[in-house]
N, C-alpha and C. Protein backbone atom coordinates (compact mmCIF):
# COMPACT_ATOMS: atom_id res chain seq x y z
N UNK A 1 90.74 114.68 85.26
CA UNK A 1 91.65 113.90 86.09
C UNK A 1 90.86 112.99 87.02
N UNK A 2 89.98 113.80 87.69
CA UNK A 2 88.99 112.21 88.62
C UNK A 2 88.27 111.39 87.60
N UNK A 3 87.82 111.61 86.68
CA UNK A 3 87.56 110.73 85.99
C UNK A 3 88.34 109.61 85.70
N UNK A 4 89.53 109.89 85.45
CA UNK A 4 90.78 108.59 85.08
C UNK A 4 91.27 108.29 86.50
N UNK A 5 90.34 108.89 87.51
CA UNK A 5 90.35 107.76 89.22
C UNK A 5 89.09 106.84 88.94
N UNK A 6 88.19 107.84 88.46
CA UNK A 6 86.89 106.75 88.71
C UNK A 6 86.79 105.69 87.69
N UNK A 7 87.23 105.54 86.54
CA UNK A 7 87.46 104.64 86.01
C UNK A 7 88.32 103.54 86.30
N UNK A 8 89.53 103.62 86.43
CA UNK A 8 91.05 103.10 87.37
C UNK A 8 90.28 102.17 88.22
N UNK A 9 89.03 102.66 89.21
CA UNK A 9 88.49 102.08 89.75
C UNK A 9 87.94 101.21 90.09
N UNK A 10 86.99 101.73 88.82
CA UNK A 10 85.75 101.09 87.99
C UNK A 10 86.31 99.37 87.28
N UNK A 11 87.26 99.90 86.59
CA UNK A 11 87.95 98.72 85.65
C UNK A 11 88.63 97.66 86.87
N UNK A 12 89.67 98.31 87.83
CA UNK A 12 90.30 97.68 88.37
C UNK A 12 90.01 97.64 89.93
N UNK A 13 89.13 97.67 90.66
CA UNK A 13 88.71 97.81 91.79
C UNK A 13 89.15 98.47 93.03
N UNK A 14 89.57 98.03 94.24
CA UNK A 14 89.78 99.06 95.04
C UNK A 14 91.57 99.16 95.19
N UNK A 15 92.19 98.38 94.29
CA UNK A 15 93.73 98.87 94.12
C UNK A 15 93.53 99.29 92.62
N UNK A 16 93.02 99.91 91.80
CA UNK A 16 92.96 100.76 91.18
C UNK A 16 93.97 101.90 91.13
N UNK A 17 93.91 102.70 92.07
CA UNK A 17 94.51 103.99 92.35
C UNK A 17 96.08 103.48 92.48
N UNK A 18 96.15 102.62 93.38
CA UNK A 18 97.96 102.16 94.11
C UNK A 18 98.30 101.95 92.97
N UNK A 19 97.92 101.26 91.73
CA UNK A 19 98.40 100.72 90.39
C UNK A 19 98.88 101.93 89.58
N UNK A 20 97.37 102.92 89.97
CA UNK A 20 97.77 103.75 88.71
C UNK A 20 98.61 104.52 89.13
N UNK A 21 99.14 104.84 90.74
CA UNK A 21 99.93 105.85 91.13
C UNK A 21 101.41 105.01 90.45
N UNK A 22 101.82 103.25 90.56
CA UNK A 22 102.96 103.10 90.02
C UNK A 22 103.10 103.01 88.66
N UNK A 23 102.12 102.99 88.25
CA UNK A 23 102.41 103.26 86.71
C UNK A 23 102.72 104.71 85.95
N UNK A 24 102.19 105.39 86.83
CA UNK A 24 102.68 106.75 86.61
C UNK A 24 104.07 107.30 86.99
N UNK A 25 104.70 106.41 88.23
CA UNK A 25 105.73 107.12 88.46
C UNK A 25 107.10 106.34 87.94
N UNK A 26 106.12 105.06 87.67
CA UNK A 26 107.33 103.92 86.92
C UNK A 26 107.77 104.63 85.15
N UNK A 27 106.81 105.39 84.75
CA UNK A 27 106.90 106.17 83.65
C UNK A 27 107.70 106.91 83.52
N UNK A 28 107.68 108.06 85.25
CA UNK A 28 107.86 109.20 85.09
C UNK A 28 109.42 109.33 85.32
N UNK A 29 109.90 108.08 86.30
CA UNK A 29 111.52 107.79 86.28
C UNK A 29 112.25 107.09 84.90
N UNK A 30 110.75 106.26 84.65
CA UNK A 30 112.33 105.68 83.30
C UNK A 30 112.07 106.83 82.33
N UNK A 31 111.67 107.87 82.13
CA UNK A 31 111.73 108.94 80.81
C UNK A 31 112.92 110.15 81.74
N UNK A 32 113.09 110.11 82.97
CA UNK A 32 113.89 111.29 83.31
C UNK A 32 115.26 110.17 83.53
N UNK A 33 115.00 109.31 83.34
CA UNK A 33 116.83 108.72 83.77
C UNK A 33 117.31 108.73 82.39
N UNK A 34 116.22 108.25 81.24
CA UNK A 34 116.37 108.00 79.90
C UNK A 34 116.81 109.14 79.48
N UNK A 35 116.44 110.31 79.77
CA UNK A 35 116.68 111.65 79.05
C UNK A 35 118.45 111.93 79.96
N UNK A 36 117.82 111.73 81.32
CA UNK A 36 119.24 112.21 82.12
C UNK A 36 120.58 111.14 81.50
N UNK A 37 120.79 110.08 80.96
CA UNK A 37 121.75 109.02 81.07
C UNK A 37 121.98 109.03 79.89
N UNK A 38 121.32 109.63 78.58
CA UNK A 38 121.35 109.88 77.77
C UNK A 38 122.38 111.16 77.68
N UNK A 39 122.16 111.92 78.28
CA UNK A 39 122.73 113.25 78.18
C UNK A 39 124.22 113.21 78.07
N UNK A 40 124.51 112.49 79.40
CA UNK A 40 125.45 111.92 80.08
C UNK A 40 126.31 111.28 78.62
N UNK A 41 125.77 110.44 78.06
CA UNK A 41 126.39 109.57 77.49
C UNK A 41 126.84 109.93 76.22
N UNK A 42 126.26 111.46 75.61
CA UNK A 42 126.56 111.79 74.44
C UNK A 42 127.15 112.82 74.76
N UNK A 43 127.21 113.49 75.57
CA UNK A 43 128.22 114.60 75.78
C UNK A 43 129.67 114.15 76.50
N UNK A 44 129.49 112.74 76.86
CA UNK A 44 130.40 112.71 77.63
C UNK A 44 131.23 113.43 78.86
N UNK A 45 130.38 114.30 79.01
CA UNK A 45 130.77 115.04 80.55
C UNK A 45 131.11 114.58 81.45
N UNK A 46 130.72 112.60 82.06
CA UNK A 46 131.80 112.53 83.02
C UNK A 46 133.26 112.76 82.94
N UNK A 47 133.87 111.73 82.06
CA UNK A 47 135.09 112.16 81.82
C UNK A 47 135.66 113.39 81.93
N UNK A 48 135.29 114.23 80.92
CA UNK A 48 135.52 115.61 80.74
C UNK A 48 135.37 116.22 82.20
N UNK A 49 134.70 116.35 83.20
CA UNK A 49 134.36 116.68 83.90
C UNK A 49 135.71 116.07 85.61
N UNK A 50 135.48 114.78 85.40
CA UNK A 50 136.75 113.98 85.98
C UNK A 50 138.35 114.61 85.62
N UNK A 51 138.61 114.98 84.21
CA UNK A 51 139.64 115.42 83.75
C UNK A 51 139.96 116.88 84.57
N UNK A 52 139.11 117.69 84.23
CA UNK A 52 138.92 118.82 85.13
C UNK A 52 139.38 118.58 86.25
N UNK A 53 138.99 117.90 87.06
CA UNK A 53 139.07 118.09 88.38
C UNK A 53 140.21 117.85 88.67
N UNK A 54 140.79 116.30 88.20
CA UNK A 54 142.16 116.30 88.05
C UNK A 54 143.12 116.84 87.98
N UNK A 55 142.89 117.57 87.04
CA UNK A 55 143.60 118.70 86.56
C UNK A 55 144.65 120.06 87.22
N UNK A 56 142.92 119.98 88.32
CA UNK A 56 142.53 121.41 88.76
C UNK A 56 143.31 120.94 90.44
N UNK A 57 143.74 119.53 90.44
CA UNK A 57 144.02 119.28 91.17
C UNK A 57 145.87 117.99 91.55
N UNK A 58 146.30 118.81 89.80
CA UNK A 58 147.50 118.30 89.63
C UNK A 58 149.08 118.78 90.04
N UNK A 59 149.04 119.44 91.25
CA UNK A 59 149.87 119.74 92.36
C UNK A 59 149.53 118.98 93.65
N UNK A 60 148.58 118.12 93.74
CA UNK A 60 148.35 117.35 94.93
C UNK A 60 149.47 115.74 94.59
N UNK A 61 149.54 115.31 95.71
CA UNK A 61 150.03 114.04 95.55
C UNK A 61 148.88 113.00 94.54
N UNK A 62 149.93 112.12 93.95
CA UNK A 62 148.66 111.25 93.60
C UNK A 62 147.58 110.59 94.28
N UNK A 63 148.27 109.60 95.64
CA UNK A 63 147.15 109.24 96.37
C UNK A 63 146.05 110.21 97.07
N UNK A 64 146.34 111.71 97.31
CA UNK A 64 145.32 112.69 97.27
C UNK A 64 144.64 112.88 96.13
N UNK A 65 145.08 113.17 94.21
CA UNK A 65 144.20 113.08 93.11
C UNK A 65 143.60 112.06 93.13
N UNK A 66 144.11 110.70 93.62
CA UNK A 66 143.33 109.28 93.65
C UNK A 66 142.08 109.31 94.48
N UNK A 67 142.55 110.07 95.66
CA UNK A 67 141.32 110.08 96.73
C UNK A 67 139.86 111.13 96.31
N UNK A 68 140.09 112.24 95.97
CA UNK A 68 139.64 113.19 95.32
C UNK A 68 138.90 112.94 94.33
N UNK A 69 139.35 112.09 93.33
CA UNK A 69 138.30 111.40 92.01
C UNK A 69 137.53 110.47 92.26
N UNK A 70 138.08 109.40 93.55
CA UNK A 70 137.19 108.68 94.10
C UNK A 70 135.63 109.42 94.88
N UNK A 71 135.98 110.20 95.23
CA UNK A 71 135.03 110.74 96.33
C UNK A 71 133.94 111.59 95.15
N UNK A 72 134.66 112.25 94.45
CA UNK A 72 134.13 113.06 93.02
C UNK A 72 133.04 111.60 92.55
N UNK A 73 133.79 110.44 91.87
CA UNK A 73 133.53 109.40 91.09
C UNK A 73 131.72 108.77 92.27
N UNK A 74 132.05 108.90 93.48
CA UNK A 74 131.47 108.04 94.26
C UNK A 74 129.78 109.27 94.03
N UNK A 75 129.85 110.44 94.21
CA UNK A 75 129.09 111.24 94.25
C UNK A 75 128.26 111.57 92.91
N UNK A 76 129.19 111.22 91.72
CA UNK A 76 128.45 110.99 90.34
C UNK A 76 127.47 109.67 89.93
N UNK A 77 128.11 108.60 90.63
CA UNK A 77 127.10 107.45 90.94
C UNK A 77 126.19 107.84 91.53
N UNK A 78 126.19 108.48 92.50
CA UNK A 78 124.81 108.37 93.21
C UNK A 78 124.10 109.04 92.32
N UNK A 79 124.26 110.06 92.14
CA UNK A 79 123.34 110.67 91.53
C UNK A 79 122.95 110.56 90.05
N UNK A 80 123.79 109.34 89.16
CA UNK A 80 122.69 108.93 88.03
C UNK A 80 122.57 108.11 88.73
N UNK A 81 122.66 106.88 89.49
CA UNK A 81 121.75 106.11 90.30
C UNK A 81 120.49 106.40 90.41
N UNK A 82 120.20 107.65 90.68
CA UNK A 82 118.84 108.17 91.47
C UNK A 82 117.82 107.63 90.46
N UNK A 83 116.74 106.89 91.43
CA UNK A 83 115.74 106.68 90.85
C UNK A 83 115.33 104.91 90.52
N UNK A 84 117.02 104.55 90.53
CA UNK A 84 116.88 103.47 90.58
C UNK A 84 116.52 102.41 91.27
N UNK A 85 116.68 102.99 92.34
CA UNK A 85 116.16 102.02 93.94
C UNK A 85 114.09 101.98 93.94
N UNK A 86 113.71 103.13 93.44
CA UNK A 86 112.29 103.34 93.45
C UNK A 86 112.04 102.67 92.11
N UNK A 87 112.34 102.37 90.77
CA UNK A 87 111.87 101.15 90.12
C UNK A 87 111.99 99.60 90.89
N UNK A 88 112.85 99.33 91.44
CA UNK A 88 112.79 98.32 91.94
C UNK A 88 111.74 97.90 92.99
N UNK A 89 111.67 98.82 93.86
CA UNK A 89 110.56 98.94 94.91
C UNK A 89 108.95 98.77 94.11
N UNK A 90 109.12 99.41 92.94
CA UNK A 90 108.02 99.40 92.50
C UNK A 90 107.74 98.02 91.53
N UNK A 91 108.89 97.54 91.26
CA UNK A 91 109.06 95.98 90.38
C UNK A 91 108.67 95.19 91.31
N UNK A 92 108.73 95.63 92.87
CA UNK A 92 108.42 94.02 93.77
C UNK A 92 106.86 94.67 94.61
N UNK A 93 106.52 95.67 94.13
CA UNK A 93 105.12 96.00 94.54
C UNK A 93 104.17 95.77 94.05
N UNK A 94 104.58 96.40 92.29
CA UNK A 94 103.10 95.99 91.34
C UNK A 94 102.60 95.18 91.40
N UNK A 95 103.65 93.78 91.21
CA UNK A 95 102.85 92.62 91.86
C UNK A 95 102.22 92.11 92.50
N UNK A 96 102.74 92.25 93.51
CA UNK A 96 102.05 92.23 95.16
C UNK A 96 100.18 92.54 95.17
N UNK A 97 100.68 94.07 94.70
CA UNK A 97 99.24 94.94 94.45
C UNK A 97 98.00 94.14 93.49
N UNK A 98 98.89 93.79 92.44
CA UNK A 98 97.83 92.24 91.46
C UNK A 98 97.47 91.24 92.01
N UNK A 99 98.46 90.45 92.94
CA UNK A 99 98.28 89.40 93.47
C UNK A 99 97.10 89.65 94.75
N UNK A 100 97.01 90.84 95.36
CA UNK A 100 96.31 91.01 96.22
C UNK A 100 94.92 91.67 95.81
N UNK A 101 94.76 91.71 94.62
CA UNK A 101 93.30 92.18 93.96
C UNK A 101 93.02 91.27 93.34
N UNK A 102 93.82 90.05 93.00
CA UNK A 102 93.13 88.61 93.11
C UNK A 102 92.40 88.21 94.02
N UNK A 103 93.34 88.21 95.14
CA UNK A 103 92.60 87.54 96.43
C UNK A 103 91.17 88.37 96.31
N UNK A 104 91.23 89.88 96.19
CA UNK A 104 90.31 90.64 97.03
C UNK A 104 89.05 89.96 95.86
N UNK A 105 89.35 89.89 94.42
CA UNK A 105 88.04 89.50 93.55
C UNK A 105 87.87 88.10 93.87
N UNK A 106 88.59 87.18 93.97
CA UNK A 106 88.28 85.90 94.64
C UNK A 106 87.16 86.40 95.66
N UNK A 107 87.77 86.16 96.62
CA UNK A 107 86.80 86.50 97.91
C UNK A 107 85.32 87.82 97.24
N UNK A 108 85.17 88.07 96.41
CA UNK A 108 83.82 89.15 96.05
C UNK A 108 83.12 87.60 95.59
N UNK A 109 83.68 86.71 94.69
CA UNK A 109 83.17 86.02 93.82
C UNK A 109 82.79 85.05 94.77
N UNK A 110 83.55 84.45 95.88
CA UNK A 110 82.79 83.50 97.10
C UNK A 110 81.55 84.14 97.50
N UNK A 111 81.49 85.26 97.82
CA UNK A 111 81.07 86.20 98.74
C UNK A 111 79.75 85.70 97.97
N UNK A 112 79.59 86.24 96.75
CA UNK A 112 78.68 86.55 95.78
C UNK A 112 77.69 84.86 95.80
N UNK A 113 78.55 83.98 95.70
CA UNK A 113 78.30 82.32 95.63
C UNK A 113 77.21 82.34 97.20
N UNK A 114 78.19 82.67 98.14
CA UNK A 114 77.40 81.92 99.34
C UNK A 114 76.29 83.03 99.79
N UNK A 115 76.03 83.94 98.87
CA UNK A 115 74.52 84.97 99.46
C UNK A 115 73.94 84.39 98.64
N UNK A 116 74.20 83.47 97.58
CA UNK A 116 73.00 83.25 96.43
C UNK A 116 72.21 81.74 97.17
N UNK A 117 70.81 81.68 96.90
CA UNK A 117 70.33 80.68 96.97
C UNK A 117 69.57 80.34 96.04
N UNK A 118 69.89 78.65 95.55
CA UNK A 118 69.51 78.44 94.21
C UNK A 118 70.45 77.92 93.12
N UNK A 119 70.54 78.02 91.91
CA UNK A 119 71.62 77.42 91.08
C UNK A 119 72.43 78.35 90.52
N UNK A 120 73.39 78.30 90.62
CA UNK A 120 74.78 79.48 90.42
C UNK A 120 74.87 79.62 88.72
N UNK A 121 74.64 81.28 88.69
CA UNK A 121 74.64 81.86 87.23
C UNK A 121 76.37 82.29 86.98
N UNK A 122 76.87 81.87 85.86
CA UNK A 122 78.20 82.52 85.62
C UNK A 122 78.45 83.69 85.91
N UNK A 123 77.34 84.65 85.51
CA UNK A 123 77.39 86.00 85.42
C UNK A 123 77.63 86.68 86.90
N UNK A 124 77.45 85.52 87.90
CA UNK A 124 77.71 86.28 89.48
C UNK A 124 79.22 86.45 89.45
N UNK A 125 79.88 85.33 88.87
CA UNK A 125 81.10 85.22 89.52
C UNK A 125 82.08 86.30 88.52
N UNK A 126 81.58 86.51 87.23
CA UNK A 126 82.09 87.18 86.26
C UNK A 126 83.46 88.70 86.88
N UNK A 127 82.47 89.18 87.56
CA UNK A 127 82.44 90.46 88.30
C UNK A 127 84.48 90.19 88.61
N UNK A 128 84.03 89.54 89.80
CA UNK A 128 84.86 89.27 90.67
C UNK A 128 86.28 88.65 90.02
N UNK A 129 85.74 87.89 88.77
CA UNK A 129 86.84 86.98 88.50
C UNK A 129 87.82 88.37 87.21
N UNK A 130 87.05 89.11 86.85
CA UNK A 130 87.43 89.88 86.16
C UNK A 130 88.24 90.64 86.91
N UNK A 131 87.89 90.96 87.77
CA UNK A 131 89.11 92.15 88.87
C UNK A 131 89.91 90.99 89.19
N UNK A 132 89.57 90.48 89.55
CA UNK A 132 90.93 89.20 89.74
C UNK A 132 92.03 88.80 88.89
N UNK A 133 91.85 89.12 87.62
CA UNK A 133 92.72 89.10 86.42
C UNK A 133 92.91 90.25 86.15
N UNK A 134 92.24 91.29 85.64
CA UNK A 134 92.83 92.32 85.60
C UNK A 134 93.65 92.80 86.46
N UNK A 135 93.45 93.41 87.80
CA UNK A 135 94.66 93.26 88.61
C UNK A 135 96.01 92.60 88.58
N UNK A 136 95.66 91.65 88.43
CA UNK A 136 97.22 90.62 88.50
C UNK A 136 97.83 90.88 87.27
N UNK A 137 97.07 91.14 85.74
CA UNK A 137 97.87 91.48 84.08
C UNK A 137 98.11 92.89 85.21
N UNK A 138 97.79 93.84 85.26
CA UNK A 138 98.09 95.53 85.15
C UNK A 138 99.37 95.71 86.13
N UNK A 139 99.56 94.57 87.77
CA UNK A 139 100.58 94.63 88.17
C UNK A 139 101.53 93.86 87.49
N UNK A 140 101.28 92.99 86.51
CA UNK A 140 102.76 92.54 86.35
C UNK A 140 102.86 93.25 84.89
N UNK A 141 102.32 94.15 84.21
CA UNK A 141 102.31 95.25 83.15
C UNK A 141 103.13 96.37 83.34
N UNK A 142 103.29 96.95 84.99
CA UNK A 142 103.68 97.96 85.42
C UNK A 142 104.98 97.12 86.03
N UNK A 143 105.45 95.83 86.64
CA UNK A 143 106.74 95.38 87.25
C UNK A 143 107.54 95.18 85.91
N UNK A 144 106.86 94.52 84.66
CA UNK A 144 108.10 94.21 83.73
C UNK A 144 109.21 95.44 83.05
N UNK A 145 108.69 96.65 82.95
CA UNK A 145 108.80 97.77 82.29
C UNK A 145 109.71 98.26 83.43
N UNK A 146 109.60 98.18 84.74
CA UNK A 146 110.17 98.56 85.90
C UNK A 146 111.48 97.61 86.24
N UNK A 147 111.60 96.51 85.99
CA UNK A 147 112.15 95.81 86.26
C UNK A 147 113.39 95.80 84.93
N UNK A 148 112.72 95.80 84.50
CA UNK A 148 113.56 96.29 82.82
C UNK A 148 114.32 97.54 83.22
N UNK A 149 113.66 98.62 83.02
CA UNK A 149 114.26 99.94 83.82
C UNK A 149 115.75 99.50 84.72
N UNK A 150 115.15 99.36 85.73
CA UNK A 150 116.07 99.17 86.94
C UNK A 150 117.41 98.58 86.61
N UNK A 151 117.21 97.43 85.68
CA UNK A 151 118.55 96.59 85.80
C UNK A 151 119.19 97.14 84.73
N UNK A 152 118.33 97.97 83.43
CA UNK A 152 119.15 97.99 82.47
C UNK A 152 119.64 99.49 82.63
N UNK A 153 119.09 100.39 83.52
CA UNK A 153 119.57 101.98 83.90
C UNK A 153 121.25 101.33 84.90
N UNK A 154 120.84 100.80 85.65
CA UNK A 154 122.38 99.83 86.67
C UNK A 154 123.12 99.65 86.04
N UNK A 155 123.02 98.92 84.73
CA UNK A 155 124.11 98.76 83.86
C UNK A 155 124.70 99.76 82.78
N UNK A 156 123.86 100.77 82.31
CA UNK A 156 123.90 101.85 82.05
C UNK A 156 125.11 102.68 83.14
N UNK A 157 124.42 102.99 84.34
CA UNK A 157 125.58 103.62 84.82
C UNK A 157 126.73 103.28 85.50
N UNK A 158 126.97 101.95 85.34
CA UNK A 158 127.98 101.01 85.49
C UNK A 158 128.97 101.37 84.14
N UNK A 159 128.30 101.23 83.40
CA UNK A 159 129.05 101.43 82.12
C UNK A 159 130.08 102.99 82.08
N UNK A 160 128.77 103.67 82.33
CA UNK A 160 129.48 104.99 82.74
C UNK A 160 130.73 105.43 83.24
N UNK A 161 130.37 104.64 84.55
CA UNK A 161 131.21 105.10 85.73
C UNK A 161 132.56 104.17 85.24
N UNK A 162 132.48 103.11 84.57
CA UNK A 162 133.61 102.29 84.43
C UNK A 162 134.33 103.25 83.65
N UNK A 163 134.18 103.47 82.41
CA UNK A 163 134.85 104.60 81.27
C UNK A 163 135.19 105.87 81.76
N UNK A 164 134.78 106.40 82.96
CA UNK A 164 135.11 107.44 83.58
C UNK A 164 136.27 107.08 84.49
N UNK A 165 136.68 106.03 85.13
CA UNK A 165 137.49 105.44 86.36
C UNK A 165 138.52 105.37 85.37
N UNK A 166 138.09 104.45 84.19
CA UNK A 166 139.38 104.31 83.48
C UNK A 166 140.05 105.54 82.84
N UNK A 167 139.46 106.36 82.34
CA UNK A 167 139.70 107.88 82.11
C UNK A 167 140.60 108.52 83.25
N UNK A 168 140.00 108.42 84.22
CA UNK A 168 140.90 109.43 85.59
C UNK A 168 141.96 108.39 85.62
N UNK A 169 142.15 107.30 85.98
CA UNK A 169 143.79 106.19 85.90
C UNK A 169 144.10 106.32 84.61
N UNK A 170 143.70 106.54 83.42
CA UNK A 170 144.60 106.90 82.88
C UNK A 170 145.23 108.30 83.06
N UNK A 171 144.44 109.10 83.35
CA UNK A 171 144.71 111.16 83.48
C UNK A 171 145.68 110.95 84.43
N UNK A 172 145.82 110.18 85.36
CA UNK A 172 146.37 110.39 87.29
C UNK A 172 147.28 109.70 86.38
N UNK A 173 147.90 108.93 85.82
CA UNK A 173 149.39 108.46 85.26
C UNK A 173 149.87 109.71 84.69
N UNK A 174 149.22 109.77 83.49
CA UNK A 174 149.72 111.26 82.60
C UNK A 174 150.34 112.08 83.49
N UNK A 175 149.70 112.79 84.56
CA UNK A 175 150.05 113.93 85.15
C UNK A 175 151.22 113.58 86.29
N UNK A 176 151.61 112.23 86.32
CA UNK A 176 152.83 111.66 87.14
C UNK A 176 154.19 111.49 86.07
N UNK A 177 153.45 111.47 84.36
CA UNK A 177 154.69 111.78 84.02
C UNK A 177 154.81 109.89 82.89
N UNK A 178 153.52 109.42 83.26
CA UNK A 178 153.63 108.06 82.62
C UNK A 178 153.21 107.81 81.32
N UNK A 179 154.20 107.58 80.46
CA UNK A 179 153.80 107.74 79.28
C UNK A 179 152.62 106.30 78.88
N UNK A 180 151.09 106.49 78.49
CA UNK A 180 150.06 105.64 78.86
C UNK A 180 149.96 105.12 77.15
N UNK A 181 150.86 105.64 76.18
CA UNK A 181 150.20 105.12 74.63
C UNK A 181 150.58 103.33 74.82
N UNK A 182 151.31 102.80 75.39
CA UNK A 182 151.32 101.31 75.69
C UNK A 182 150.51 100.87 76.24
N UNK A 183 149.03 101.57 77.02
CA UNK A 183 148.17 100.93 77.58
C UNK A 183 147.01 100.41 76.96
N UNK A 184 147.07 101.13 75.62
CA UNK A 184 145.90 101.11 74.71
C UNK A 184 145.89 99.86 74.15
């Protein structure tokens, strides 16, 4: 494991580590939302789950079952939400983190220029200009995948939550007695 620091390092200089910590965790959310939203989506348990409650709660007035599925509905968002706010954070960081290990290899490669006296060898500036690019590919390597993530997990549980809302308005008619086969 320190070895894949000291390399991280080695290759990518002193934001090395900040990179590799978001690439690891930009991984580690889109495979648990992927597995979690997945789950979700083939078992169909919101619904099922919405129905239940409904159900379990079809002696209340409607605008109480209405209120009740809302609050239910509002609490199931959040929580496939989760995770999604930290790709984003990490879509407007990686960058940042590249763009700023530009600057930092820029400035090695001046650095390197104005201690030399004499006629300037490519090979000084090499160093510098290399962390300068690498950095900037590895953060925007780790924002696209994140950024991807983020918007397309949002719409994912948008999708969700829509087919579930429409599920409970249709259930909350049924149980008032409304016959819903004309809604289809």
């Amino acid at each position: 494991m320190m070895n894949l620091f000291v390399l991280t390092q080695q290759y990518l200089g002193p934001l090395g580590i900040p990179l590799l910590i978001c690439s690891v965790l930009t991984l580690l959310i889109l495979l648990e939302r992927i597995t979690v939203l997945c789950y979700h989506s083939l078992q169909r348990r919101l619904p099922t789950a919405g129905m239940a409650l409904l159900n379990q709660h079809a002696d209340q007035t409607r605008t109480m079952r209405t209120d009740i599925a809302a609050i239910w509905l509002h609490n199931r968002q959040r929580k496939l939400s989760h995770g999604i706010r930290m790709l984003q954070i990490i879509a407007l960081i990686a960058p940042l983190l590249g763009l700023l290990g530009t600057v930092i290899g820029l400035i090695q490669v001046f650095d390197a220029l104005g201690d030399h006296q004499g006629p300037i060898n490519p090979s000084m500036m090499a160093e510098g200009l290399g962390i300068a690019m690498k950095t900037t590919a590895a953060g925007l390597i780790i924002a696209v995948p994140a950024v991807i993530g983020a918007h397309g997990f949002q719409l994912w549980v948008d999708r969700l939550i829509a087919i579930t809302e429409q599920v409970l308005n249709v259930g909350n008619l049924r149980i008032e007695g409304v016959c819903t086969e004309a809604l289809k």
